[in-house]
Every structure is written in structure tokens, then in C-alpha cells.
Protein backbone atom coordinates (compact mmCIF):
# COMPACT_ATOMS: atom_id res chain seq x y z
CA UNK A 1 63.17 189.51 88.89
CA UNK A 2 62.96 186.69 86.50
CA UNK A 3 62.84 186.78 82.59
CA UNK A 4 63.26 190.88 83.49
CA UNK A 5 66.55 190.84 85.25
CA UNK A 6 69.56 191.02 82.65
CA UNK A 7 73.59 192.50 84.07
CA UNK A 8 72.56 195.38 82.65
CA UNK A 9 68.90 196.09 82.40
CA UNK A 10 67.04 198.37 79.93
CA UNK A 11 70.76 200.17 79.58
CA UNK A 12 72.60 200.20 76.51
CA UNK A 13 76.14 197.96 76.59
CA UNK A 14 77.71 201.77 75.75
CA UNK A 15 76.12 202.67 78.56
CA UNK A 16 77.07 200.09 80.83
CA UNK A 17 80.56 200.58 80.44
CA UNK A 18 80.51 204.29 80.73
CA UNK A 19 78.31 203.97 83.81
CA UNK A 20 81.00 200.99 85.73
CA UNK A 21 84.18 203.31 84.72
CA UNK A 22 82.03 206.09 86.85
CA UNK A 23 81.72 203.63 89.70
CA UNK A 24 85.04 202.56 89.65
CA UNK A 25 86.22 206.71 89.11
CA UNK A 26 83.68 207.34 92.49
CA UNK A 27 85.03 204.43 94.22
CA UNK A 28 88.81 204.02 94.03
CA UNK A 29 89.90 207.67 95.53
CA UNK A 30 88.58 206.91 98.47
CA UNK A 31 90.76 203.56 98.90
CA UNK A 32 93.69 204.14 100.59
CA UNK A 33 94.75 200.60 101.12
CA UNK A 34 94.31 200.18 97.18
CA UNK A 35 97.47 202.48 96.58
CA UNK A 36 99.68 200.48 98.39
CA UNK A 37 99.01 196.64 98.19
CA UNK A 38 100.84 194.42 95.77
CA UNK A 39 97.93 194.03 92.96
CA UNK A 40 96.49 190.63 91.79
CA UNK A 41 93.95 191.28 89.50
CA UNK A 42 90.88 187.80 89.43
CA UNK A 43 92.10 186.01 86.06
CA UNK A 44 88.78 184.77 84.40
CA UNK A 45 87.02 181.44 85.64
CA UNK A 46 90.25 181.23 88.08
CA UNK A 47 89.37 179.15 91.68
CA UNK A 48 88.57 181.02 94.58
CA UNK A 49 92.15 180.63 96.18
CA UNK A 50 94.37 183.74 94.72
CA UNK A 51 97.74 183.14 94.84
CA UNK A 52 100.94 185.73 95.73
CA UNK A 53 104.36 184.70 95.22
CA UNK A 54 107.66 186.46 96.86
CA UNK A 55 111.10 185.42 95.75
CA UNK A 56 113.56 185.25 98.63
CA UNK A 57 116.77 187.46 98.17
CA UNK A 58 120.24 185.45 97.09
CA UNK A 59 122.67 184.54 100.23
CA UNK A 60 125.39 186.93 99.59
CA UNK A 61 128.90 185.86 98.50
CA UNK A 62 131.60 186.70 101.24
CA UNK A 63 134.66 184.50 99.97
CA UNK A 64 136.63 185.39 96.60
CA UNK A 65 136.42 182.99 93.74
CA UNK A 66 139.49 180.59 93.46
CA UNK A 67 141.50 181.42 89.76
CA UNK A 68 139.81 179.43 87.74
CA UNK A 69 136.75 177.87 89.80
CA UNK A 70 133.31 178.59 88.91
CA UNK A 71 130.90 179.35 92.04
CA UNK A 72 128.33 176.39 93.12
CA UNK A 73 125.35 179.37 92.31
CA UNK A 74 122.12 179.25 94.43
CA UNK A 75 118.35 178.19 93.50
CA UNK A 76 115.73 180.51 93.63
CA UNK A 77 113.57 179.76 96.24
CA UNK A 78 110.29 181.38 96.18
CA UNK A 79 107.25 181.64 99.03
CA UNK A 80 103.85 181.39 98.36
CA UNK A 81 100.83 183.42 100.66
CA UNK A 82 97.35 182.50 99.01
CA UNK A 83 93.93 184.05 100.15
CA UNK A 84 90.28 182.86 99.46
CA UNK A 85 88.76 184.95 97.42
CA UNK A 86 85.02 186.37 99.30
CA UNK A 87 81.67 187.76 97.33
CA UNK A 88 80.51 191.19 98.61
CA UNK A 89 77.59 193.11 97.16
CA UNK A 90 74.72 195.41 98.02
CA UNK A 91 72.13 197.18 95.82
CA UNK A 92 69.89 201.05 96.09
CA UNK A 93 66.65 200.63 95.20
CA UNK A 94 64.62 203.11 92.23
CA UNK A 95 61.17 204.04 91.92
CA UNK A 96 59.52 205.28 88.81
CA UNK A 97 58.45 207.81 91.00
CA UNK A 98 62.25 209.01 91.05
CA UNK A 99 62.74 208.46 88.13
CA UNK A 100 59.49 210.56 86.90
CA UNK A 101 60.50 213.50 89.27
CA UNK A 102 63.84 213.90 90.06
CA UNK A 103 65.64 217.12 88.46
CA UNK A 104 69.35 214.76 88.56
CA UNK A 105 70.39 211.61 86.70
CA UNK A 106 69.26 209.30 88.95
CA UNK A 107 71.39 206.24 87.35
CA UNK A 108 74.49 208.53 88.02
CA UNK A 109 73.33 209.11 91.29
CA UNK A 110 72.70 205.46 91.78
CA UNK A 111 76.15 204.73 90.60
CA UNK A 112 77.30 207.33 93.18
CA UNK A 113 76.15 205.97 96.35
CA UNK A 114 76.67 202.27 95.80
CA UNK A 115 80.45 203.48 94.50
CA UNK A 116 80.92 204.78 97.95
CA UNK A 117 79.68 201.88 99.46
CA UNK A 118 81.54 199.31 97.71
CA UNK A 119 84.75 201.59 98.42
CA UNK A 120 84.12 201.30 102.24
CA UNK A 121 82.92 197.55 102.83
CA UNK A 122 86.14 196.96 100.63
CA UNK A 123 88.34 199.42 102.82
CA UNK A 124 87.00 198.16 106.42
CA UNK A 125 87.52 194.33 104.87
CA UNK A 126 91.21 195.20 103.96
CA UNK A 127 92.11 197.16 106.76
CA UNK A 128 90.28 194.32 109.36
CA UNK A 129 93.19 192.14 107.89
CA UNK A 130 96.06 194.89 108.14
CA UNK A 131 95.06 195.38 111.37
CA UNK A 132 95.54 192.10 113.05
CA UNK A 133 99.12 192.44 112.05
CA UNK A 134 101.45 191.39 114.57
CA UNK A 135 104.82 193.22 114.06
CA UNK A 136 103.18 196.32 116.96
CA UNK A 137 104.57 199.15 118.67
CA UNK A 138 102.76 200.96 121.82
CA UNK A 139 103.06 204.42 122.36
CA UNK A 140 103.98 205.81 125.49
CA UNK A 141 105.39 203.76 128.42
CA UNK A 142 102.56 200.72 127.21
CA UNK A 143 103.64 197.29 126.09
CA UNK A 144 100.03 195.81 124.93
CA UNK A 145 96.97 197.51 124.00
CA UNK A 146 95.36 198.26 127.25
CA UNK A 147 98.59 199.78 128.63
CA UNK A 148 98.96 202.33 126.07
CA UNK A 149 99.54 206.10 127.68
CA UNK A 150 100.18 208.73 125.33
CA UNK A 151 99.55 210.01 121.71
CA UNK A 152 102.18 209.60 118.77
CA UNK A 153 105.89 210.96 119.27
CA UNK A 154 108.50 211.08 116.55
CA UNK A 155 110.29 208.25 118.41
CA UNK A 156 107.39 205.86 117.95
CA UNK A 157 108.38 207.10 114.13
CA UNK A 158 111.27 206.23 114.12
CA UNK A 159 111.57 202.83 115.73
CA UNK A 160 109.38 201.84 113.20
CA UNK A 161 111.00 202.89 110.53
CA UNK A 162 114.97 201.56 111.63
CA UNK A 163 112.71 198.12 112.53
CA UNK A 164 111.68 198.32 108.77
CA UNK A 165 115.38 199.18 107.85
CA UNK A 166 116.75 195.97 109.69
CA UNK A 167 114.62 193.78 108.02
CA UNK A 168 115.73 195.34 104.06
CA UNK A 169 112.08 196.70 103.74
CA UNK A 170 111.63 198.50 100.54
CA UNK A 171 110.42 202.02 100.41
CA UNK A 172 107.21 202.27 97.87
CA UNK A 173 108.31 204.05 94.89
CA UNK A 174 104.96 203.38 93.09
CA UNK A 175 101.54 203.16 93.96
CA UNK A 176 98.24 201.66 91.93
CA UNK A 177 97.12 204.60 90.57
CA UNK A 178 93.27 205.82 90.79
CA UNK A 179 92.25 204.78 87.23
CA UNK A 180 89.17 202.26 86.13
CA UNK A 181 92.80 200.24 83.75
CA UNK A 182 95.02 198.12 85.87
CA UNK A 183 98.16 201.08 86.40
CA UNK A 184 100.67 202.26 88.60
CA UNK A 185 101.92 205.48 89.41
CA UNK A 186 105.78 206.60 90.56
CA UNK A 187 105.93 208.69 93.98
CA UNK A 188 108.70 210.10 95.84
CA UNK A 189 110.57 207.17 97.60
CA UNK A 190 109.32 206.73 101.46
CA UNK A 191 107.02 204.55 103.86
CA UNK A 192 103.78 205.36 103.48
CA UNK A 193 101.57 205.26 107.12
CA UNK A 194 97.50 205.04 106.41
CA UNK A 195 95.51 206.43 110.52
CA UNK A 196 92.10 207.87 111.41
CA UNK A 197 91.21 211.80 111.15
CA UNK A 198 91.18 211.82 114.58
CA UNK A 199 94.61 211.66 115.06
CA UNK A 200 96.10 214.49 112.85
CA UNK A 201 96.05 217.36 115.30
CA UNK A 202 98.17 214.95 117.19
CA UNK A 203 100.27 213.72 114.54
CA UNK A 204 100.81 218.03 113.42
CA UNK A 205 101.84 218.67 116.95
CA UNK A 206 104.86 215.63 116.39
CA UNK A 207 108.69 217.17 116.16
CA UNK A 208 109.67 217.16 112.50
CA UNK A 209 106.24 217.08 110.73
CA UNK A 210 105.87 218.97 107.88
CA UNK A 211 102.89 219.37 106.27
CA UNK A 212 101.44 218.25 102.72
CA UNK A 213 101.81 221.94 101.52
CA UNK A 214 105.28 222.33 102.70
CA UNK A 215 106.80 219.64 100.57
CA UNK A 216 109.28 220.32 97.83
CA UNK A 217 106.54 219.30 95.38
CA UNK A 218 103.65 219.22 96.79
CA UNK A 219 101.83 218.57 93.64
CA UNK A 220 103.11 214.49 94.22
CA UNK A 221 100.92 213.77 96.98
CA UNK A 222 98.25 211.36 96.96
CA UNK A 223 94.47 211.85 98.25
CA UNK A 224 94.23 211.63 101.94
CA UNK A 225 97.77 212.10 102.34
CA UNK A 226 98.12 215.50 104.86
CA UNK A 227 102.17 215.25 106.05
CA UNK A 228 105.04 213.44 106.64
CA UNK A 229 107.34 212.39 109.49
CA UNK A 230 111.09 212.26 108.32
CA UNK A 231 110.29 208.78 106.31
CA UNK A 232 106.77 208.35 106.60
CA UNK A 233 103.89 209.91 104.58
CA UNK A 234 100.98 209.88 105.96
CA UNK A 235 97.53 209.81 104.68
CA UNK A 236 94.35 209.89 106.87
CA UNK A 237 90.41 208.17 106.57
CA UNK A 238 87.40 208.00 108.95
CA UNK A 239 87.97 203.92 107.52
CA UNK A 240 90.88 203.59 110.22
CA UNK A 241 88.45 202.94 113.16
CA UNK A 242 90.03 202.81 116.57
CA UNK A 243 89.56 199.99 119.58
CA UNK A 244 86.73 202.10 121.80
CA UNK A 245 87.53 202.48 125.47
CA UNK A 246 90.65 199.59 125.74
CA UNK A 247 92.97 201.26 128.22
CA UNK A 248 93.38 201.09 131.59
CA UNK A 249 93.41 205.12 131.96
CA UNK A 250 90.74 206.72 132.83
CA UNK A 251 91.75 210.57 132.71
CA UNK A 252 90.15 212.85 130.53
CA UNK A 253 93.27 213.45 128.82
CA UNK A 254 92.58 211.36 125.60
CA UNK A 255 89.09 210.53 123.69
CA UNK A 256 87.03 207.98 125.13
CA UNK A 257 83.89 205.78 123.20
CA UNK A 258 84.64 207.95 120.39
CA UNK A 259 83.23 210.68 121.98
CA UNK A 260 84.62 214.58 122.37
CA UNK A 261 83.07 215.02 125.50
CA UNK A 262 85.94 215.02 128.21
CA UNK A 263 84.84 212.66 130.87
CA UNK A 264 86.48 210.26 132.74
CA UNK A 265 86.66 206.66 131.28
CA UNK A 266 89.06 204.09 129.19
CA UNK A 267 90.62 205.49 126.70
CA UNK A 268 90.01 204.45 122.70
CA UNK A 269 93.13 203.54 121.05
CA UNK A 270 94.09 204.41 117.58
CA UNK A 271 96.17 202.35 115.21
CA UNK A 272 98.76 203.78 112.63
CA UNK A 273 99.35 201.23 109.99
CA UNK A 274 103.23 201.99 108.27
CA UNK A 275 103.82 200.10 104.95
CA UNK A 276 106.79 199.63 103.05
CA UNK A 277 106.62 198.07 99.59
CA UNK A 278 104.58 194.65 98.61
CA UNK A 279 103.64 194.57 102.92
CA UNK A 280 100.46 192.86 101.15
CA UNK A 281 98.75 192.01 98.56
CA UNK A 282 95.14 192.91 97.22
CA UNK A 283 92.77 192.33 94.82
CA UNK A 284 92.36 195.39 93.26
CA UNK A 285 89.42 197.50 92.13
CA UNK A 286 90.12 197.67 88.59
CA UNK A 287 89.90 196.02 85.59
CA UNK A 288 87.12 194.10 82.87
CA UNK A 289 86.26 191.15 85.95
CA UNK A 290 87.10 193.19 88.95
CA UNK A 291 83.29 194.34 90.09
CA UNK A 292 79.99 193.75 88.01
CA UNK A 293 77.31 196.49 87.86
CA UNK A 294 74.01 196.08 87.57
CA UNK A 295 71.26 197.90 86.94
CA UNK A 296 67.23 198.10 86.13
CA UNK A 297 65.16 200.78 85.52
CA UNK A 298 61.75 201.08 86.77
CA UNK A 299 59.24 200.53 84.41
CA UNK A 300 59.90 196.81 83.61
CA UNK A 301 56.60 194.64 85.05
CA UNK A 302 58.39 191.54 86.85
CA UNK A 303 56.30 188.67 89.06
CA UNK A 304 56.06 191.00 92.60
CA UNK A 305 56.31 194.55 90.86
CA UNK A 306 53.61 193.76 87.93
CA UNK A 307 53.40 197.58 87.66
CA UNK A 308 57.27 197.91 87.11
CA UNK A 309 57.35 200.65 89.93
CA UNK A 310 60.78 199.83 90.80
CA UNK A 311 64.43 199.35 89.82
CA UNK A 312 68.00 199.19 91.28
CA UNK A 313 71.57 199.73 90.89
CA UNK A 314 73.70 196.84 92.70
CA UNK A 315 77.15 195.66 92.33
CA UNK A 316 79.03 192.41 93.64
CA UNK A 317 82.92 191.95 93.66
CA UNK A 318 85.36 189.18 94.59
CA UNK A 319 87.77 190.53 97.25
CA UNK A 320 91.08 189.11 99.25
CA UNK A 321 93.88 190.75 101.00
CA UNK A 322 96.68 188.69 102.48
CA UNK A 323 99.58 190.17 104.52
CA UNK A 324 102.75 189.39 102.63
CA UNK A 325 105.36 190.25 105.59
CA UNK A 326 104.68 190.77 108.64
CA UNK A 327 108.02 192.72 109.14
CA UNK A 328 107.83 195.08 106.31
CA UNK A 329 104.63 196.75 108.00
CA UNK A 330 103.91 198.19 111.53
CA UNK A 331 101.12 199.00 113.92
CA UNK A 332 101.32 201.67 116.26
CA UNK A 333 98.69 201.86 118.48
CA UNK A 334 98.72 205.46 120.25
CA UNK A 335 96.05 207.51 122.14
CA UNK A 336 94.42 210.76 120.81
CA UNK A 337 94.42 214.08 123.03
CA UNK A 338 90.96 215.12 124.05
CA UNK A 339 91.46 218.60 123.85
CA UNK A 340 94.22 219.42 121.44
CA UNK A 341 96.57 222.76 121.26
């Protein structure tokens, strides 16, 4: 673009920031591994290595102080879990044509699509991560992925959640709330579990689930969320992609190559991802250096588009996510009924 291309193009600073607090307002609902990751916002001019720090809880103190003896007192001891920090953009091309033509706002509708498709590289990049975690339980009679038999049960539920328990996981009592400032919000205490929307007819069917409407105050849940299981909320996404055709069955009991025609062949698994507090950490989607937006309006002559005929709205973001502890987070890979009741 040359002498042409500027962060913001032709648009007024007033503008710009109106128009990146609408991408990040488009973008951020439809995160559901923002809401539960420890945040590290990108300091400015900071290295590419992001850095998150736990501090390990005190031995506790099982003999009685002698009369007049001080204790010996501990050292803090802290451990570190850094991530390298990885460049993601994209850009939707605009014609004066468009722009000449079309009835909408066509920089709002710009800001619209490449919102939602920042949100879901970002989500599928996270969730790639919190999926290869290795704390994993199998539904069913299976003890690895290919041996997995059945669809979620509420004992699958609650091993997970004592296995939590016995290693002093927190529950999350807040979450980063959905707002373009760097905030959290306070929800009722509980694990929160993150799945595809293929499995809630499965996970409705479970003993004990109640459902998002049925809570004491409904008005606390979070977008995506659709139930609970005793401890665990649960929120769904189309982001949560299962492993196509990796069992050994070959019924037409459970969904198959993502398909909902019932023929006989392997069986896709599904994972459920259970999180208790700080189970990772993120770099968020908020804040003054967290994504830049660009854009140009047609009508600006450039070398290769001397008639300025086109323009573009593109953003580009630094991203990490870095699992914190293995053991105060879960995978439960289960199998989805074909034909549910």
C-alpha cells in the first residue's frame, strides 16, 4: 500500500477507537476460554516470552510451638510457566463499489466479520493447547482414546471433580468479564466445564442436570453456559471440535465423521474440558496493546490499485496460552449418541 497505508486509514483517531471497542464488543462473547484463564495482559515493547508465576502453598504446621520459641518460618517459593508469545492476523477486503452501494455501514460490517474471525482463530489456538492436557478421563469402560464406549454419565462428573478436590483445586469465583477494559466479574462458586453443541442432548439426559433456567438465579450465567452437573457449569461452542472417527466401535450407536447419518463406522470422540481456577493462563483480548485494527477505505490511489477501487479492514494480535496445572483441569473424552431421546 505504500505512502497510502496508515493503522488507521482515511478514519478519524475518534473513530478508530470507537470502531476497535466494537471489535473487541463482537469478539470477546464468543470466547469461552477468555472467561476462565488467568489474564496476562502484553506490557508495551515487552519480549516475546510472557511470563506466569504461581506461588506454592506454605507446608502446614503440625507440632505446637515450645513456650517461648519462635518458629524457623518458611520461604516462599514460587514457579514460573512462560509461553512465546505468536502473531495472528487476517484482513476482508472493500470495494468502492460496496462502499458506493451498500444500504449498511460497511466499516461496521467489516469490523463484524473480522471480530468473529479473530474470536475463533484465537479460540481453536487456546483450546488446541487445553486440549493436549494430560490429567484425562475416558468414559465408559475405555482407558485411552480409541477405547472409549459410551457418552457422559454423572460418574465421569464426579471423578473429576473429587480428582480436582484431592489436589486443593480452587473453584472459579470470578471470571474476565466481556468488556473492551481489562475486568473481572464474580460468579457463583463452582468448576466451570467448556464441550461441543453436539454433546448437550447427552449431557441433559445425565442424572442430576439441571438446566440454565432452573438455577436459583439464573440471571448469573454466562454466554454459552446451558446447565450444570452438581459442581460443574457447563457452557457449550461449535469451537470444541471432536477427534473424527478414533474408536474402535463401529455401531451406529454414536456419531461418526461428524456426520448424523447413522451408519456403521469409528466413532468421533468428544472432549469435555473441566477448569478450576488459574488451570491456565491467557493473553487476553482486551486492553490499549491487546489487538491493532486497521483499516482503509476505498478511494485512496496506491501503486497496484491507481484507481483506489479497494480497501480493507484487518487486525493482528499477539496470543499465548500456557497450562498452569495440569491437575486443576480435566479432559473427558466421551462419545455422542447418534440418535438421542
Amino acid at each position: 500500500m505504500g505512502a497510502a497505508t496508515t493503522r488507521f486509514g482515511d478514519i478519524t483517531p475518534r473513530t478508530a477507537v470507537f470502531s476497535a471497542a466494537g471489535f473487541l464488543k463482537r469478539g470477546q462473547p464468543r470466547l469461552l476460554t477468555e472467561r476462565f484463564g488467568q489474564p496476562k495482559p502484553i506490557p508495551k515493547k515487552h519480549s516475546k516470552v510472557i511470563k506466569f508465576r504461581r506461588y506454592e502453598a506454605l507446608a502446614t504446621v503440625e507440632a505446637p510451638l515450645a513456650e517461648g520459641v519462635p518458629p524457623t518460618g518458611q520461604k516462599l517459593t514460587a514457579t514460573d510457566y512462560t509461553a512465546t508469545l505468536e502473531q495472528f492476523g487476517d484482513f476482508t477486503e472493500i470495494t468502492d463499489v460496496i462502499m458506493d452501494t451498500h444500504e449498511d455501514n460497511v466499516l461496521q460490517e467489516g469490523i463484524k466479520t473480522v471480530s468473529e474471525q479473530a474470536a475463533q482463530t484465537i479460540e481453536l489456538v487456546r483450546l488446541a493447547t487445553l486440549k493436549a492436557g494430560t490429567n484425562v478421563y475416558y468414559a465408559g469402560t475405555g482407558t485411552t482414546r480409541a477405547t472409549v464406549d459410551a457418552a457422559p454419565a454423572r460418574k465421569d462428573f464426579r471423578k473429576i471433580v473429587r480428582g480436582l478436590n484431592r489436589y486443593n483445586a480452587n473453584t472459579i469465583e470470578s471470571i474476565v468479564k466481556a468488556s473492551p477494559k481489562i475486568d473481572t466479574e464474580p460468579v457463583n462458586p463452582s468448576f466451570f466445564g467448556i464441550c461441543h453443541t453436539d454433546l448437550k442432548p447427552d449431557l441433559r439426559g445425565v442424572t442430576s442436570f439441571i438446566e440454565v433456567k432452573n438455577y436459583a438465579d439464573s440471571d448469573k450465567s454466562i454466554a454459552g453456559e446451558f446447565g450444570s452437573i452438581e459442581d460443574v457449569r457447563l457452557c457449550c461452542s461449535t469451537m470444541v471440535k471432536p477427534w473424527l472417527a478414533q474408536t474402535t466401535d463401529s455401531s451406529v450407536t454414536y456419531l461418526s465423521n461428524g456426520s448424523e447419518v447413522t451408519t456403521a463406522g469409528a466413532s468421533d470422540v468428544y472432549p469435555i474440558l473441566v477448569f478450576a481456577q488459574d488451570a491456565y493462563g491467557i493473553v487476553p483480548l482486551q486492553g490499549k496493546n491487546a489487538v491493532k485494527l486497521m483499516v482503509i477505505n476505498p478511494d485512496m490511489p496506491s501503486k497496484g490499485d491507481e484507481l483506489g477501487q479497494k480497501g480493507f479492514v484487518s487486525w493482528k494480535m499477539y496470543q499465548a496460552c500456557v497450562i498452569l496445572n495440569q491437575n486443576w483441569m480435566a479432559r473427558l473424552e466421551a462419545l455422542v449418541v447418534a440418535e438421542p431421546t
